[in-house]
C-alpha atoms as a PDB file:
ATOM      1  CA  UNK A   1      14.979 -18.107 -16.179  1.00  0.00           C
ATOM      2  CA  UNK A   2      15.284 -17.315 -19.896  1.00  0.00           C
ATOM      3  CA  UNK A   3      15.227 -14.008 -19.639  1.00  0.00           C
ATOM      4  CA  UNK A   4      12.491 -12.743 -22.183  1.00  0.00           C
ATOM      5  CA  UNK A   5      11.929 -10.048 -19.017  1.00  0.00           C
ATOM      6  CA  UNK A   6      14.478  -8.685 -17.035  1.00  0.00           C
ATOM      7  CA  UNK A   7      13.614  -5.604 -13.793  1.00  0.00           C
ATOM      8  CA  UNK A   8      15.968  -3.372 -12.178  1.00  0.00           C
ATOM      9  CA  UNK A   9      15.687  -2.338  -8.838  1.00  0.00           C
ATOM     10  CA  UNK A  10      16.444   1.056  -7.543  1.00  0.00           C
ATOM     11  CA  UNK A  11      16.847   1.243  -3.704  1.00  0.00           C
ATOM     12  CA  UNK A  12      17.404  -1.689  -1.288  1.00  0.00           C
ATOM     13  CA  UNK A  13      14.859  -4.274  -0.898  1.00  0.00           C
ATOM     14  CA  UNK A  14      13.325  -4.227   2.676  1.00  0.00           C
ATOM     15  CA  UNK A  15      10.303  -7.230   4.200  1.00  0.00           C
ATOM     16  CA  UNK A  16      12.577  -9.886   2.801  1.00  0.00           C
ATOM     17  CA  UNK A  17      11.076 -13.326   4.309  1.00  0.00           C
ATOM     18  CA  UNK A  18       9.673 -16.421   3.299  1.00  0.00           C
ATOM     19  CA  UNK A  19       6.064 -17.254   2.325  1.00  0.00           C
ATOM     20  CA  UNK A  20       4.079 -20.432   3.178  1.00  0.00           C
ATOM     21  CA  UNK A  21       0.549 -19.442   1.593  1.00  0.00           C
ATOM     22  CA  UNK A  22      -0.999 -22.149  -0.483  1.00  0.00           C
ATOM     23  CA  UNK A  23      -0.937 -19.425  -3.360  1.00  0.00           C
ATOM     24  CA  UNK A  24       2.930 -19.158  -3.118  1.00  0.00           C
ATOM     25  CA  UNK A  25       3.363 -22.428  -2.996  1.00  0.00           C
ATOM     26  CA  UNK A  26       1.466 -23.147  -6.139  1.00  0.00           C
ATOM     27  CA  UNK A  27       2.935 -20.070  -7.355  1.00  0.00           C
ATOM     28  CA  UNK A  28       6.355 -21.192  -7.127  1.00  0.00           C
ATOM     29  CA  UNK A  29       5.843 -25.068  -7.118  1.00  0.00           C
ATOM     30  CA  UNK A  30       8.091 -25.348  -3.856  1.00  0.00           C
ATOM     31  CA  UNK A  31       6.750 -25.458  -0.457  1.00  0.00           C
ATOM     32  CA  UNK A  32       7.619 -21.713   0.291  1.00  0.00           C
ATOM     33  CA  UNK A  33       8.934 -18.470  -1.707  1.00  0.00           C
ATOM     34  CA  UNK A  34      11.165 -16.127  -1.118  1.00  0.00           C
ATOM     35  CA  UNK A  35      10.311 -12.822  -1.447  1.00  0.00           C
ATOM     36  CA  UNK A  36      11.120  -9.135  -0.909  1.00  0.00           C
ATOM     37  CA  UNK A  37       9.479  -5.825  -0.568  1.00  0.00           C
ATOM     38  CA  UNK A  38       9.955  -2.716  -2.437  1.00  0.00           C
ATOM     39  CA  UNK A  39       9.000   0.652  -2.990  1.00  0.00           C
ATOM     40  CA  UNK A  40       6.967   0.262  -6.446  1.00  0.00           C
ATOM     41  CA  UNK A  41       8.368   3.645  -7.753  1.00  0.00           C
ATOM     42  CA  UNK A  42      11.739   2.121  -7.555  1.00  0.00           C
ATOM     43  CA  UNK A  43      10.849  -0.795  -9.563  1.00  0.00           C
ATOM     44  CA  UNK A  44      11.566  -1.184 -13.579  1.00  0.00           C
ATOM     45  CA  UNK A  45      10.797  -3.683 -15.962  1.00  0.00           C
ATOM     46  CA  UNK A  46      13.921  -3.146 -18.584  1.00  0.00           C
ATOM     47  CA  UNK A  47      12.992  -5.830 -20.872  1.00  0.00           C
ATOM     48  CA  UNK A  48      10.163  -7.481 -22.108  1.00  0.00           C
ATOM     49  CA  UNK A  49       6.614  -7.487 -20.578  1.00  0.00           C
ATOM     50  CA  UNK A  50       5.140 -10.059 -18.374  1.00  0.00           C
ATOM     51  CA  UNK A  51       1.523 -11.442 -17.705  1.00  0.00           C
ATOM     52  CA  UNK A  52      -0.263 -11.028 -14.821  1.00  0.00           C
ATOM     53  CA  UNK A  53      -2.922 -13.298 -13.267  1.00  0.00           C
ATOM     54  CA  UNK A  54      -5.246 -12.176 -10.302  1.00  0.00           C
ATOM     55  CA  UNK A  55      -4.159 -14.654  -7.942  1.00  0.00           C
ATOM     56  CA  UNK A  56      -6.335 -13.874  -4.897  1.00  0.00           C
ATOM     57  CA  UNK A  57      -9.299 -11.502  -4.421  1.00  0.00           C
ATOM     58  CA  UNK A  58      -6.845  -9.016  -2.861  1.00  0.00           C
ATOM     59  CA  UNK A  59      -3.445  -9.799  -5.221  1.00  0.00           C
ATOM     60  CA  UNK A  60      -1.741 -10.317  -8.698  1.00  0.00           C
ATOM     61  CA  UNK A  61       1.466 -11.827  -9.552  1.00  0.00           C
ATOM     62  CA  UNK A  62       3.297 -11.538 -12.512  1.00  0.00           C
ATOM     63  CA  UNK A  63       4.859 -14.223 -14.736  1.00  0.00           C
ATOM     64  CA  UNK A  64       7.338 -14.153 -17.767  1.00  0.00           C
ATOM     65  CA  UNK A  65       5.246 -15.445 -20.703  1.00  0.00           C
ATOM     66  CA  UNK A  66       7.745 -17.418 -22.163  1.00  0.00           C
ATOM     67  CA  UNK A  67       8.667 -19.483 -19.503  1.00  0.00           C
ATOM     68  CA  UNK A  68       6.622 -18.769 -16.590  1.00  0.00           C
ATOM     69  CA  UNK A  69       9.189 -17.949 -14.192  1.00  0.00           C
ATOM     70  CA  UNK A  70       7.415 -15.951 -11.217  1.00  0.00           C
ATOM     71  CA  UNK A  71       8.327 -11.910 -10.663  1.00  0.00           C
ATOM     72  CA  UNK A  72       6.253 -10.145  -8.926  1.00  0.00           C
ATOM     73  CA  UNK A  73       3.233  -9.582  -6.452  1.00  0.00           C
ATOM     74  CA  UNK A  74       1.097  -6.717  -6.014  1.00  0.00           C
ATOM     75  CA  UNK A  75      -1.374  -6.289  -3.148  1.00  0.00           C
ATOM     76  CA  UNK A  76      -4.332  -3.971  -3.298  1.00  0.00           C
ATOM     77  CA  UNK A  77      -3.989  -3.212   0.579  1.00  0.00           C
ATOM     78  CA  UNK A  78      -0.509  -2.378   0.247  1.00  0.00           C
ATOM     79  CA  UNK A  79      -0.185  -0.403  -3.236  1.00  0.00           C
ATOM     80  CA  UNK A  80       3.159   1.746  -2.767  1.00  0.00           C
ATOM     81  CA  UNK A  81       4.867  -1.459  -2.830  1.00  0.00           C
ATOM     82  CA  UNK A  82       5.564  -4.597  -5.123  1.00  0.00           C
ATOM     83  CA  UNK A  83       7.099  -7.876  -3.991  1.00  0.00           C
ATOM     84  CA  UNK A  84       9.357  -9.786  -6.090  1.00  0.00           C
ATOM     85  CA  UNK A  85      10.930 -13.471  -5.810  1.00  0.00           C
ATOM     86  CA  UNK A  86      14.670 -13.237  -4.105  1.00  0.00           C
ATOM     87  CA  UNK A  87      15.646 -16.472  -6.353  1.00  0.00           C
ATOM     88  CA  UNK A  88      14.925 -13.984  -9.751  1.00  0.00           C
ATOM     89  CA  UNK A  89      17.835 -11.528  -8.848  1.00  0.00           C
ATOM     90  CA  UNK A  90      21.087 -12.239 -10.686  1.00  0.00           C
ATOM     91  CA  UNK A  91      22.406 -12.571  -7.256  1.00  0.00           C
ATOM     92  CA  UNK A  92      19.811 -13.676  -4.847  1.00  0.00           C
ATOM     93  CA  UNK A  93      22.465 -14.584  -1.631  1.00  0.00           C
ATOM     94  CA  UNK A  94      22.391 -10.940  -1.877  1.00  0.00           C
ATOM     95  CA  UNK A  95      19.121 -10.282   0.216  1.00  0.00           C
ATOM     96  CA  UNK A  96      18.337 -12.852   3.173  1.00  0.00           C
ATOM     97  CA  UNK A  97      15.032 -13.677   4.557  1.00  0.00           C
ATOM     98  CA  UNK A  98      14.440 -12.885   7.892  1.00  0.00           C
ATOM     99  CA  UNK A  99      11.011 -14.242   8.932  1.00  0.00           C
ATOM    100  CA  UNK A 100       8.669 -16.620   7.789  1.00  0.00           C
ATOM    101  CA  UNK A 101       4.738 -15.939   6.973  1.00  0.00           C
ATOM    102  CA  UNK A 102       1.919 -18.536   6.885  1.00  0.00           C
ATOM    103  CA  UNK A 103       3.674 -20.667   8.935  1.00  0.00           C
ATOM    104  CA  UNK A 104       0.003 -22.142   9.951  1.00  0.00           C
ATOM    105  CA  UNK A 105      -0.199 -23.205   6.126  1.00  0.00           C
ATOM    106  CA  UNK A 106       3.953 -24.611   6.488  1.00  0.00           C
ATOM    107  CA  UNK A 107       3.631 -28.271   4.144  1.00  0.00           C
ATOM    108  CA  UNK A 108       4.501 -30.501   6.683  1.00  0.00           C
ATOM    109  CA  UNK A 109       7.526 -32.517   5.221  1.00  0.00           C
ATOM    110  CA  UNK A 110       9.530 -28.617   4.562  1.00  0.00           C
ATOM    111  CA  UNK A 111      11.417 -27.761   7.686  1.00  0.00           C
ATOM    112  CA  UNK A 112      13.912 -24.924   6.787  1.00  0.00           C
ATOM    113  CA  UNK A 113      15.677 -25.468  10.308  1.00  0.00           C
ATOM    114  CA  UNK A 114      16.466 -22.009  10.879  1.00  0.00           C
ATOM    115  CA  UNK A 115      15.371 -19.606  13.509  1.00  0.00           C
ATOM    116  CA  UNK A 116      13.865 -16.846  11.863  1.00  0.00           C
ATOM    117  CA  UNK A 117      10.480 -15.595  13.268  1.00  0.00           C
ATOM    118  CA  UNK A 118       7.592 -17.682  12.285  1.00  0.00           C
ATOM    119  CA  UNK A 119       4.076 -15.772  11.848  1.00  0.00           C
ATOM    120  CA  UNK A 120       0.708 -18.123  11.522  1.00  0.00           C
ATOM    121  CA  UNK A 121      -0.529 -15.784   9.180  1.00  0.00           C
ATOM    122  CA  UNK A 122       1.315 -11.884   8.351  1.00  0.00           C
ATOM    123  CA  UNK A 123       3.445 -10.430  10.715  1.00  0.00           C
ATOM    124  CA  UNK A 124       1.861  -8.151  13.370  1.00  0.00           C
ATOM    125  CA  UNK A 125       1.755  -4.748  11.756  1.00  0.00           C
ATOM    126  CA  UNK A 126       1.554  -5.338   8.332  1.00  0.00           C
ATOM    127  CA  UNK A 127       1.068  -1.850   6.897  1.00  0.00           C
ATOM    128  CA  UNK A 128      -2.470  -1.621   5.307  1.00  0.00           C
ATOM    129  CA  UNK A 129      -3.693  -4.418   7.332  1.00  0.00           C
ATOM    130  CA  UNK A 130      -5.778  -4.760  10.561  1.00  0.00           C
ATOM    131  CA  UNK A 131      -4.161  -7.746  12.811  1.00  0.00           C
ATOM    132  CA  UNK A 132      -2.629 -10.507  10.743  1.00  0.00           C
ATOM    133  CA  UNK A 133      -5.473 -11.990   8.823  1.00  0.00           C
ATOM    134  CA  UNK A 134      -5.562 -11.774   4.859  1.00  0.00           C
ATOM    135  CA  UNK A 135      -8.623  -9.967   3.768  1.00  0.00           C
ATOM    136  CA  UNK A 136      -9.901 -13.224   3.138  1.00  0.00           C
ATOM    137  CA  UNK A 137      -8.919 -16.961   2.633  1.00  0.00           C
ATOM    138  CA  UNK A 138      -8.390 -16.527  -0.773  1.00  0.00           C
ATOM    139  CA  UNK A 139      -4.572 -17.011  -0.348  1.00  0.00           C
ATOM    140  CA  UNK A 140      -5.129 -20.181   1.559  1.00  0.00           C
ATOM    141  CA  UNK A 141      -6.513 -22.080  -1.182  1.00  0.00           C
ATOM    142  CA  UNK A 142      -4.637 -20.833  -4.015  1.00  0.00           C
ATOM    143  CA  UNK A 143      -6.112 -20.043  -7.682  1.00  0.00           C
ATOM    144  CA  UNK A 144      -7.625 -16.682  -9.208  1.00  0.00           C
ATOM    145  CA  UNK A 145      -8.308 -15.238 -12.680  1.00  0.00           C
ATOM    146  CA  UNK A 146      -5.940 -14.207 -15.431  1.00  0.00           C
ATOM    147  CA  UNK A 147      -5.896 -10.505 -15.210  1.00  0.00           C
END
């Protein structure tokens, strides 16, 4: 938002959906984020530095310090890639979701009214994953420790 810390990305964004964890939400402070996967060798901060908070026992995200904007996740079961918040690129109609995670955890007033694939929890096949359960609950309820 102010940009104190700017990223460049390298190769084409791929996983792009949106998240309905009780983590994103608080994350974000909107009932569901936008995100989008990438390959974390293709991923640059080019200005500034930003803070990063353990936001689950399995994930961190990553926050500008000066005015908290959200950047990025990191998951340990997944760490060859980083997710970062669609509505942070300078043009974020660029890359469309195309499914919808936590769905189970959807607030129930938010209903995007599109018809994208909805997953109660991750997608089937979630690399690094067995099934489509988190490794805990941990992002259902939101909360961790600053890294």
């Amino acid at each position: 938002m102010c940009g104190a810390v700017r990223y460049e990305l390298k190769s084409a964004p791929f996983d792009c959906g949106w998240c309905h964890c009780r983590t994103c939400q608080l994350n974000s402070g909107a009932p569901a984020m936008a995100f989008a996967g990438l390959l974390a060798r293709d991923f640059t901060w080019t200005k500034g530095e930003p803070r990063w908070v353990r936001s689950s026992s399995f994930g961190s995200r990553s926050f500008c310090p000066d005015c908290g904007t959200p950047l990025l996740v990191r998951t340990d079961f997944q760490p060859e890639t980083v997710d970062f918040s669609i509505a942070t690129l300078d043009d974020p109609g660029a890359v469309e979701p195309e499914f919808h995670i936590f769905w189970g955890s959807k607030v129930p007033w938010f209903n995007p009214g599109d018809d994208l694939p909805k997953h109660e929890r991750f997608r089937p096949n979630t690399k690094g994953l067995s099934g489509t359960e988190p490794p805990d609950d941990s992002s259902m309820t939101g909360g961790g420790k600053t890294a």
